[in-house]
C-alpha atoms as a PDB file:
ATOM      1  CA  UNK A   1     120.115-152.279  93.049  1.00  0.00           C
ATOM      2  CA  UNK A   2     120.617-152.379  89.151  1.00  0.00           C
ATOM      3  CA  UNK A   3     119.514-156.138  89.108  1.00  0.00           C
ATOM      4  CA  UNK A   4     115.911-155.222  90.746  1.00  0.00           C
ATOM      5  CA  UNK A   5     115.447-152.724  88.565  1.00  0.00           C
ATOM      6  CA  UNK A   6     115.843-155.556  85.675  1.00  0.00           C
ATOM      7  CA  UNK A   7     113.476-158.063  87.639  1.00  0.00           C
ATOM      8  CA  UNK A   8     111.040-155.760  88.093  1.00  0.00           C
ATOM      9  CA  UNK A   9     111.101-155.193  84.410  1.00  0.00           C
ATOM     10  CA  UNK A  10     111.006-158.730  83.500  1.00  0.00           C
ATOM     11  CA  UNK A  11     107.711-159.713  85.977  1.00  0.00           C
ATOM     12  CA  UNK A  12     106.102-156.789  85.372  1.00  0.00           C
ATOM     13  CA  UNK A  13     104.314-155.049  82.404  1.00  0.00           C
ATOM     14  CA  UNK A  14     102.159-152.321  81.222  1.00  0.00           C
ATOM     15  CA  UNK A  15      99.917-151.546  78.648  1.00  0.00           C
ATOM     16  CA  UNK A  16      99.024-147.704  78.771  1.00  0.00           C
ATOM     17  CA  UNK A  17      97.608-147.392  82.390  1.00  0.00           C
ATOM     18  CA  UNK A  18      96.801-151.115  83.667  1.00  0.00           C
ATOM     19  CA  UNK A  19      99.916-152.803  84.602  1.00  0.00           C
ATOM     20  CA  UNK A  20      99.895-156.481  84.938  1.00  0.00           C
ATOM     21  CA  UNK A  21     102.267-158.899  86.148  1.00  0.00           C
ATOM     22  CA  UNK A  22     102.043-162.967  86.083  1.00  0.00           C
ATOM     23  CA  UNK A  23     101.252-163.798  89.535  1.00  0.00           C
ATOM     24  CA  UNK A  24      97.942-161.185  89.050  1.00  0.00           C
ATOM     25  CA  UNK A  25      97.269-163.368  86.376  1.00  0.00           C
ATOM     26  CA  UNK A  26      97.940-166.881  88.002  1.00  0.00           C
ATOM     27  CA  UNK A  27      95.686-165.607  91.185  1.00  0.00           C
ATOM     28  CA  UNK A  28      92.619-164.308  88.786  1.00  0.00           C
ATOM     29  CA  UNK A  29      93.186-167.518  86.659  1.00  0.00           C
ATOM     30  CA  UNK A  30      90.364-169.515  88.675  1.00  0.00           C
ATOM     31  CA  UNK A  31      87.932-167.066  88.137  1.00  0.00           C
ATOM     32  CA  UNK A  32      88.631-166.602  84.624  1.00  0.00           C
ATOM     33  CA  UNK A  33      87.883-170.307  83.914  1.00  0.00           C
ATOM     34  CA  UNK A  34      84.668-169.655  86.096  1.00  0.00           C
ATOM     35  CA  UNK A  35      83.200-167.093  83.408  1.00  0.00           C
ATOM     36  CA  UNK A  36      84.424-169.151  80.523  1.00  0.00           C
ATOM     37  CA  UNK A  37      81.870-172.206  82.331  1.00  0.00           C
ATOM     38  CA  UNK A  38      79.583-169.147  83.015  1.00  0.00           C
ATOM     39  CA  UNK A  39      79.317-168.768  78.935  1.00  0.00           C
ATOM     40  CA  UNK A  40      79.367-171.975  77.966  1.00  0.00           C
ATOM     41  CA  UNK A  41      76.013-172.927  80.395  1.00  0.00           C
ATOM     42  CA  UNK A  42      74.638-169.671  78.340  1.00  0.00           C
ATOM     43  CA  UNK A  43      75.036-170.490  75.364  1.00  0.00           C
ATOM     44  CA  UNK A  44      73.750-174.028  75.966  1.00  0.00           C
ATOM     45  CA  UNK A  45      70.973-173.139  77.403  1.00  0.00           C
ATOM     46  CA  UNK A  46      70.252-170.765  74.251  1.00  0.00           C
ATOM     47  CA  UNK A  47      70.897-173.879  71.934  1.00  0.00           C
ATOM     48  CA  UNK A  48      67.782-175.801  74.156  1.00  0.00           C
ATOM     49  CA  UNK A  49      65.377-173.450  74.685  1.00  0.00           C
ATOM     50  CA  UNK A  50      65.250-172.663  70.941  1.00  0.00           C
ATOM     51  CA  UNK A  51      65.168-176.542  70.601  1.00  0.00           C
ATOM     52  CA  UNK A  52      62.229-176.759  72.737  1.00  0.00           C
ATOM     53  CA  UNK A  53      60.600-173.378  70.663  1.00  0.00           C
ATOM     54  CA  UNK A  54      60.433-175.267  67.935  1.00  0.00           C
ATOM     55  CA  UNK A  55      59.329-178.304  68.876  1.00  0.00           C
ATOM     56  CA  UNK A  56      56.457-176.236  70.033  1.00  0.00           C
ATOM     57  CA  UNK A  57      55.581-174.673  67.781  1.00  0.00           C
ATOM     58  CA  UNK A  58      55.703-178.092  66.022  1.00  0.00           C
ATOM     59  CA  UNK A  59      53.248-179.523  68.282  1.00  0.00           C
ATOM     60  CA  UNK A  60      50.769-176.710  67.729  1.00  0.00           C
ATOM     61  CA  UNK A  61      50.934-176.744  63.500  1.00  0.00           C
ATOM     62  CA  UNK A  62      50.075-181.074  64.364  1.00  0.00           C
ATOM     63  CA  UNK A  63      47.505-179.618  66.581  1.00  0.00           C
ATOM     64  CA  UNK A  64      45.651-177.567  64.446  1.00  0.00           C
ATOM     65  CA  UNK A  65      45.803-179.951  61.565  1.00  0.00           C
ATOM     66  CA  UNK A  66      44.278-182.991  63.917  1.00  0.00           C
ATOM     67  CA  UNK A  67      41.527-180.386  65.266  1.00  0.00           C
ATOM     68  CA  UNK A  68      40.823-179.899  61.663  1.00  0.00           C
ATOM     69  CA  UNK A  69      40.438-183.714  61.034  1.00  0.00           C
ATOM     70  CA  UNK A  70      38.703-184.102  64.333  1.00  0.00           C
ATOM     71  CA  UNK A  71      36.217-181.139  63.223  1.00  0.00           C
ATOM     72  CA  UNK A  72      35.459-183.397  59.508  1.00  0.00           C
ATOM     73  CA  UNK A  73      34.845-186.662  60.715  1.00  0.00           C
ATOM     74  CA  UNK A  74      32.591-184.908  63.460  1.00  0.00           C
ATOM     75  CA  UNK A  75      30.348-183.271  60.920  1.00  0.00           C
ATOM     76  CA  UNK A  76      30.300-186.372  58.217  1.00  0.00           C
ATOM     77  CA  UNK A  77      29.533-188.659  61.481  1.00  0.00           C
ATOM     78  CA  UNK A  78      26.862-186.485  61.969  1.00  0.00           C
ATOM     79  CA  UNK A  79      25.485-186.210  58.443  1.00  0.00           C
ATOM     80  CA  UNK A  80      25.483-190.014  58.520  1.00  0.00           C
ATOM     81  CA  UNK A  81      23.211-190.614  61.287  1.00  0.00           C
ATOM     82  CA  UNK A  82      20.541-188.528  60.079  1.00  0.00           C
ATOM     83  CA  UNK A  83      16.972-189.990  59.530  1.00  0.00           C
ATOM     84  CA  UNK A  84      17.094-188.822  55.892  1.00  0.00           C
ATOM     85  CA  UNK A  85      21.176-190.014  55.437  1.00  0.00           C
ATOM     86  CA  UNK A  86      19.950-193.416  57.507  1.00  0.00           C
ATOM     87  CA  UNK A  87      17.013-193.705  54.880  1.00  0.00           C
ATOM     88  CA  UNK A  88      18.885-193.682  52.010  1.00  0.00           C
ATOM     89  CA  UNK A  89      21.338-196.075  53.254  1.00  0.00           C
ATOM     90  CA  UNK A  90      19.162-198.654  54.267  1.00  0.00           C
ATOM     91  CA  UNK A  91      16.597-198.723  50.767  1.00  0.00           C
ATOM     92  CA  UNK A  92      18.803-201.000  49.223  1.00  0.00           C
ATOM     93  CA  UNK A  93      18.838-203.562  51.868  1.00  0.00           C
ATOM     94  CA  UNK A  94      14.446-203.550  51.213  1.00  0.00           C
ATOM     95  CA  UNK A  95      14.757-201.933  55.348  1.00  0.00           C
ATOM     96  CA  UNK A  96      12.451-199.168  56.004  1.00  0.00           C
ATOM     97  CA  UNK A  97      10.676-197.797  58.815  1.00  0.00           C
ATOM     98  CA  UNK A  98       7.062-198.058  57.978  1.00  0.00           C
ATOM     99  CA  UNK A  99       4.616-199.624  59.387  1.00  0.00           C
ATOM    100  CA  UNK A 100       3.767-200.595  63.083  1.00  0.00           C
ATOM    101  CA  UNK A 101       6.255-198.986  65.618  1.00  0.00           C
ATOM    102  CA  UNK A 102       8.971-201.391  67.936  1.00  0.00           C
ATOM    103  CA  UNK A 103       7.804-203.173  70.434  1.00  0.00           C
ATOM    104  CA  UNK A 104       9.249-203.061  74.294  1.00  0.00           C
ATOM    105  CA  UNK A 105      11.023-206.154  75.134  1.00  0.00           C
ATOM    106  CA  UNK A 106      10.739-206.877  79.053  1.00  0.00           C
ATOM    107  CA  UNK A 107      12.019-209.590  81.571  1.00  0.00           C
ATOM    108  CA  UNK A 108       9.089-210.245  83.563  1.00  0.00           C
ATOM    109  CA  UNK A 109       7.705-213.582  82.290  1.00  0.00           C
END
Protein backbone atom coordinates (compact mmCIF):
# COMPACT_ATOMS: atom_id res chain seq x y z
CA UNK A 1 0.00 0.00 0.00
CA UNK A 2 3.05 2.32 0.87
CA UNK A 3 4.47 1.80 -2.74
CA UNK A 4 1.09 3.30 -4.42
CA UNK A 5 1.13 5.94 -2.36
CA UNK A 6 4.81 6.72 -3.88
CA UNK A 7 3.56 6.05 -7.59
CA UNK A 8 0.87 8.08 -7.28
CA UNK A 9 3.22 10.76 -6.19
CA UNK A 10 5.63 10.26 -8.88
CA UNK A 11 2.78 10.34 -12.02
CA UNK A 12 0.92 12.78 -10.56
CA UNK A 13 1.26 16.56 -9.75
CA UNK A 14 -0.36 19.67 -8.67
CA UNK A 15 -0.03 23.15 -8.95
CA UNK A 16 -2.52 24.93 -6.47
CA UNK A 17 -5.93 23.46 -7.66
CA UNK A 18 -5.31 21.85 -11.29
CA UNK A 19 -3.59 18.63 -10.94
CA UNK A 20 -1.95 17.18 -13.91
CA UNK A 21 -0.41 14.00 -14.62
CA UNK A 22 1.62 12.83 -17.95
CA UNK A 23 -0.78 10.68 -19.65
CA UNK A 24 -3.39 14.02 -19.46
CA UNK A 25 -0.71 15.56 -21.14
CA UNK A 26 0.27 12.83 -23.79
CA UNK A 27 -3.73 12.52 -24.64
CA UNK A 28 -4.19 16.58 -25.03
CA UNK A 29 -0.77 16.60 -26.87
CA UNK A 30 -2.54 16.36 -30.45
CA UNK A 31 -4.60 19.12 -29.87
CA UNK A 32 -2.02 21.24 -28.50
CA UNK A 33 0.02 20.96 -31.75
CA UNK A 34 -3.42 21.75 -33.50
CA UNK A 35 -3.55 25.40 -31.89
CA UNK A 36 0.14 25.91 -32.32
CA UNK A 37 -0.81 25.28 -36.54
CA UNK A 38 -3.98 27.31 -35.59
CA UNK A 39 -1.42 30.41 -34.76
CA UNK A 40 0.94 29.97 -37.11
CA UNK A 41 -1.92 30.14 -40.24
CA UNK A 42 -2.81 33.53 -38.14
CA UNK A 43 -0.09 35.04 -38.06
CA UNK A 44 0.67 34.27 -41.71
CA UNK A 45 -2.15 35.37 -42.89
CA UNK A 46 -1.49 38.80 -40.92
CA UNK A 47 2.06 38.93 -42.61
CA UNK A 48 -0.04 38.76 -46.33
CA UNK A 49 -2.79 40.73 -45.99
CA UNK A 50 -0.61 43.65 -44.82
CA UNK A 51 1.58 42.63 -47.87
CA UNK A 52 -1.25 42.98 -50.13
CA UNK A 53 -2.31 46.60 -48.08
CA UNK A 54 0.50 47.94 -49.22
CA UNK A 55 0.86 46.99 -52.42
CA UNK A 56 -2.42 48.73 -52.68
CA UNK A 57 -2.05 51.37 -51.59
CA UNK A 58 1.00 51.35 -53.92
CA UNK A 59 -1.05 50.90 -56.88
CA UNK A 60 -3.31 53.82 -56.03
CA UNK A 61 -0.23 56.61 -55.25
CA UNK A 62 0.97 55.11 -59.32
CA UNK A 63 -2.60 55.73 -60.06
CA UNK A 64 -3.04 59.08 -59.18
CA UNK A 65 0.29 60.16 -60.49
CA UNK A 66 -0.55 58.51 -64.19
CA UNK A 67 -4.18 60.22 -63.98
CA UNK A 68 -2.23 63.32 -63.41
CA UNK A 69 -0.01 62.72 -66.55
CA UNK A 70 -2.99 61.43 -68.43
CA UNK A 71 -4.94 64.79 -67.37
CA UNK A 72 -1.52 67.08 -68.98
CA UNK A 73 -1.00 65.54 -72.12
CA UNK A 74 -4.93 65.70 -72.53
CA UNK A 75 -5.07 69.44 -72.14
CA UNK A 76 -1.59 70.28 -74.16
CA UNK A 77 -3.10 67.76 -76.97
CA UNK A 78 -5.86 69.88 -76.91
CA UNK A 79 -4.18 73.28 -76.92
CA UNK A 80 -2.28 71.95 -79.93
CA UNK A 81 -5.04 71.31 -82.21
CA UNK A 82 -6.55 74.56 -81.94
CA UNK A 83 -7.15 76.74 -85.11
CA UNK A 84 -5.12 79.56 -83.51
CA UNK A 85 -2.20 76.84 -81.96
CA UNK A 86 -2.51 75.06 -85.72
CA UNK A 87 -1.94 78.66 -87.24
CA UNK A 88 0.99 79.44 -85.64
CA UNK A 89 2.53 76.20 -86.29
CA UNK A 90 2.08 76.04 -89.78
CA UNK A 91 3.34 80.07 -90.77
CA UNK A 92 6.68 78.95 -91.00
CA UNK A 93 6.14 76.24 -93.45
CA UNK A 94 4.46 79.52 -95.92
CA UNK A 95 0.86 77.02 -95.15
CA UNK A 96 -2.15 78.99 -94.44
CA UNK A 97 -5.70 78.66 -94.87
CA UNK A 98 -6.73 81.47 -97.08
CA UNK A 99 -8.12 81.55 -99.99
CA UNK A 100 -10.64 79.23 -101.88
CA UNK A 101 -12.05 76.43 -99.56
CA UNK A 102 -11.13 72.28 -100.24
CA UNK A 103 -12.55 70.71 -102.75
CA UNK A 104 -14.63 67.16 -102.45
CA UNK A 105 -12.78 64.40 -103.99
CA UNK A 106 -15.31 61.65 -105.38
CA UNK A 107 -15.08 58.18 -107.18
CA UNK A 108 -17.57 58.48 -109.76
CA UNK A 109 -15.63 59.12 -113.00
Amino acid sequence: MADDHLNINKTKRSTGFISYSSEKIGDNLPYVFFLILLAMIYIGNAHYTEKKVRKIDALKNEIKELTWTYMSVKSDAIYQSTYSNLSEQVNPNQLSNEGSFPKKLSNKP
